[in-house]
C-alpha atoms as a PDB file:
ATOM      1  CA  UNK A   1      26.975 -24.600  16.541  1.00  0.00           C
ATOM      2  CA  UNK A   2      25.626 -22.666  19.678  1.00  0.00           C
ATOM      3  CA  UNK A   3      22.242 -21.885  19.843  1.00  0.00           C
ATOM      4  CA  UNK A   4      20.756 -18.101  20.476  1.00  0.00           C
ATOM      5  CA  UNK A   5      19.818 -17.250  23.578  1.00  0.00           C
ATOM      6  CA  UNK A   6      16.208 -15.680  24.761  1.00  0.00           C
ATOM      7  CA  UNK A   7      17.149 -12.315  24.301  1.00  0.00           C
ATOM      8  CA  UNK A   8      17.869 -13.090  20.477  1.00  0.00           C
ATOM      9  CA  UNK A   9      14.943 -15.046  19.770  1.00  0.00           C
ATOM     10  CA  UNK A  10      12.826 -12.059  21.617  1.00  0.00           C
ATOM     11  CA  UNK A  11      14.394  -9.717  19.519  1.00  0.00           C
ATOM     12  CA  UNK A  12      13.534 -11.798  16.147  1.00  0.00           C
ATOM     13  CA  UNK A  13      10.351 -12.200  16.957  1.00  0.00           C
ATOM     14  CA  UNK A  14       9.738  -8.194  17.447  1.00  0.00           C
ATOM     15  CA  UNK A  15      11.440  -7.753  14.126  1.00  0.00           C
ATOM     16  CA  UNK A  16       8.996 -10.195  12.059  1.00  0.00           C
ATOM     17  CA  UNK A  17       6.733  -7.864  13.830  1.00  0.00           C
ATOM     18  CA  UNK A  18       8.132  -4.844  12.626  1.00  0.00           C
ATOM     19  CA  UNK A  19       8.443  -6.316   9.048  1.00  0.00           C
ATOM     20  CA  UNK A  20       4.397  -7.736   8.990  1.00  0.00           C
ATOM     21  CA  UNK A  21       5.772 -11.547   8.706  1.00  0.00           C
ATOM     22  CA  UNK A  22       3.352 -12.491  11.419  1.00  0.00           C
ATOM     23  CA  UNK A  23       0.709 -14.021   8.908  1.00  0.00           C
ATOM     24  CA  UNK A  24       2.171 -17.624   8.742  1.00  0.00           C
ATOM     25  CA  UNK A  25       2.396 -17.468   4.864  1.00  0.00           C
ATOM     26  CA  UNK A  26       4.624 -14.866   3.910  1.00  0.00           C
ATOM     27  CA  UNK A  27       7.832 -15.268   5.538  1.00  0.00           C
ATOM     28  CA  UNK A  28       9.747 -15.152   9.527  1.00  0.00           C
ATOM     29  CA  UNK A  29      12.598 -14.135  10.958  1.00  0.00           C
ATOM     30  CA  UNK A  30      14.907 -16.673  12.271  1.00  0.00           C
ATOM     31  CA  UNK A  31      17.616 -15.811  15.005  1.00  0.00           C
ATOM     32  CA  UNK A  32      20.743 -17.445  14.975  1.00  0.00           C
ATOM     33  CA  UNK A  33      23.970 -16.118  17.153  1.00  0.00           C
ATOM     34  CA  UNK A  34      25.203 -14.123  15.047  1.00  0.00           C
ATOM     35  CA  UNK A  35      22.540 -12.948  12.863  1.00  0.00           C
ATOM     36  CA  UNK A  36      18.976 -12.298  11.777  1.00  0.00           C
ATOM     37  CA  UNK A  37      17.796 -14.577   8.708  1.00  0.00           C
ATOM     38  CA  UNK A  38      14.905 -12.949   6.878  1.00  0.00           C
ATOM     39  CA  UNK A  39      12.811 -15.374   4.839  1.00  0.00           C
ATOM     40  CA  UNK A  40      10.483 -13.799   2.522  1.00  0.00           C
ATOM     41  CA  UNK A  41       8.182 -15.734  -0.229  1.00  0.00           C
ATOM     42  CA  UNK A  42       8.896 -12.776  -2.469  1.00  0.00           C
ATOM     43  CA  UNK A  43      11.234 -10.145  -3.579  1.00  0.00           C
ATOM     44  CA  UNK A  44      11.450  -7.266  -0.618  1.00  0.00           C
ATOM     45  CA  UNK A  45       9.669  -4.242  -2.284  1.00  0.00           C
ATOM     46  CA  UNK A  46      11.309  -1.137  -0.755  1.00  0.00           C
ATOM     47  CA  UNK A  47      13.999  -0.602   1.093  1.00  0.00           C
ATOM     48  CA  UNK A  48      15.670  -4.071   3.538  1.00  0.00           C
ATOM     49  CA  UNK A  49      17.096  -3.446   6.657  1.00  0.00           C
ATOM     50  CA  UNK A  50      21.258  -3.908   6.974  1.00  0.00           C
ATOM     51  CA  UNK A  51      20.775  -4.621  11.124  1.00  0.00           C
ATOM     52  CA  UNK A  52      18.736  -5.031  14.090  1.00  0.00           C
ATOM     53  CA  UNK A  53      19.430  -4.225  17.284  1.00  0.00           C
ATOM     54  CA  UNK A  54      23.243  -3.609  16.220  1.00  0.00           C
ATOM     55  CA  UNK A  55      23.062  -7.299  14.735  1.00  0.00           C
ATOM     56  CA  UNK A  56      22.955  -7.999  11.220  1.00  0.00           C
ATOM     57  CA  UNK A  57      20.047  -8.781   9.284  1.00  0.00           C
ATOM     58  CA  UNK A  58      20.728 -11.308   6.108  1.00  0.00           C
ATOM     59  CA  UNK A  59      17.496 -11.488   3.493  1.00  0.00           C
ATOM     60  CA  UNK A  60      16.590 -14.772   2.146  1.00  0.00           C
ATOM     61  CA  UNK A  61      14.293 -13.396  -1.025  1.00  0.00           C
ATOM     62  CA  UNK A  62      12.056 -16.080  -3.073  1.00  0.00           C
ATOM     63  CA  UNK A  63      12.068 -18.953  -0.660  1.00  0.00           C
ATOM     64  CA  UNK A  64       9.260 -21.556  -1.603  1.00  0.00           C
ATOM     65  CA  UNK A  65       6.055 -21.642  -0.017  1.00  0.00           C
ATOM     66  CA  UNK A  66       6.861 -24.621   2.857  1.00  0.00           C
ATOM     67  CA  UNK A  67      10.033 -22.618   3.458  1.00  0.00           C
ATOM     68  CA  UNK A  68       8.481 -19.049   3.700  1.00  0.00           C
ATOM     69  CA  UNK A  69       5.883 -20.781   5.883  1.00  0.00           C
ATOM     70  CA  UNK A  70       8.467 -22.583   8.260  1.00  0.00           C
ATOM     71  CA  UNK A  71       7.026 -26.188   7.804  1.00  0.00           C
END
């Protein structure tokens, strides 16, 4: 398994930005090679995002509270 490069984990951290997952509680963005993994404590209200940068974005909705918070 390869791990992403700067540019990725740059570009993961601008979209947790972007999606107000910058709290510590909520939920983050984790970059792997070949996608974005969304992890949100609760169901996305409005619309999610299909990409990122011409990557693709995959939601993780409902993830426990440890998860959501990375620990």
């Amino acid at each position: 398994m390869s791990v992403p490069d700067a540019y990725m984990r740059d570009q993961a951290e601008q979209l947790a930005q972007q999606l107000r997952l910058t709290d510590g509680k909520s939920g983050y963005v984790e970059a792997s090679p070949d996608a974005y993994h969304v992890y949100v404590r609760r169901k996305w209200t409005g619309k999610q995002m299909a990409e990122w940068d011409g990557v693709p974005v995959v939601w993780h909705e409902n993830v426990g509270t440890h998860k959501a918070a990375k620990r």
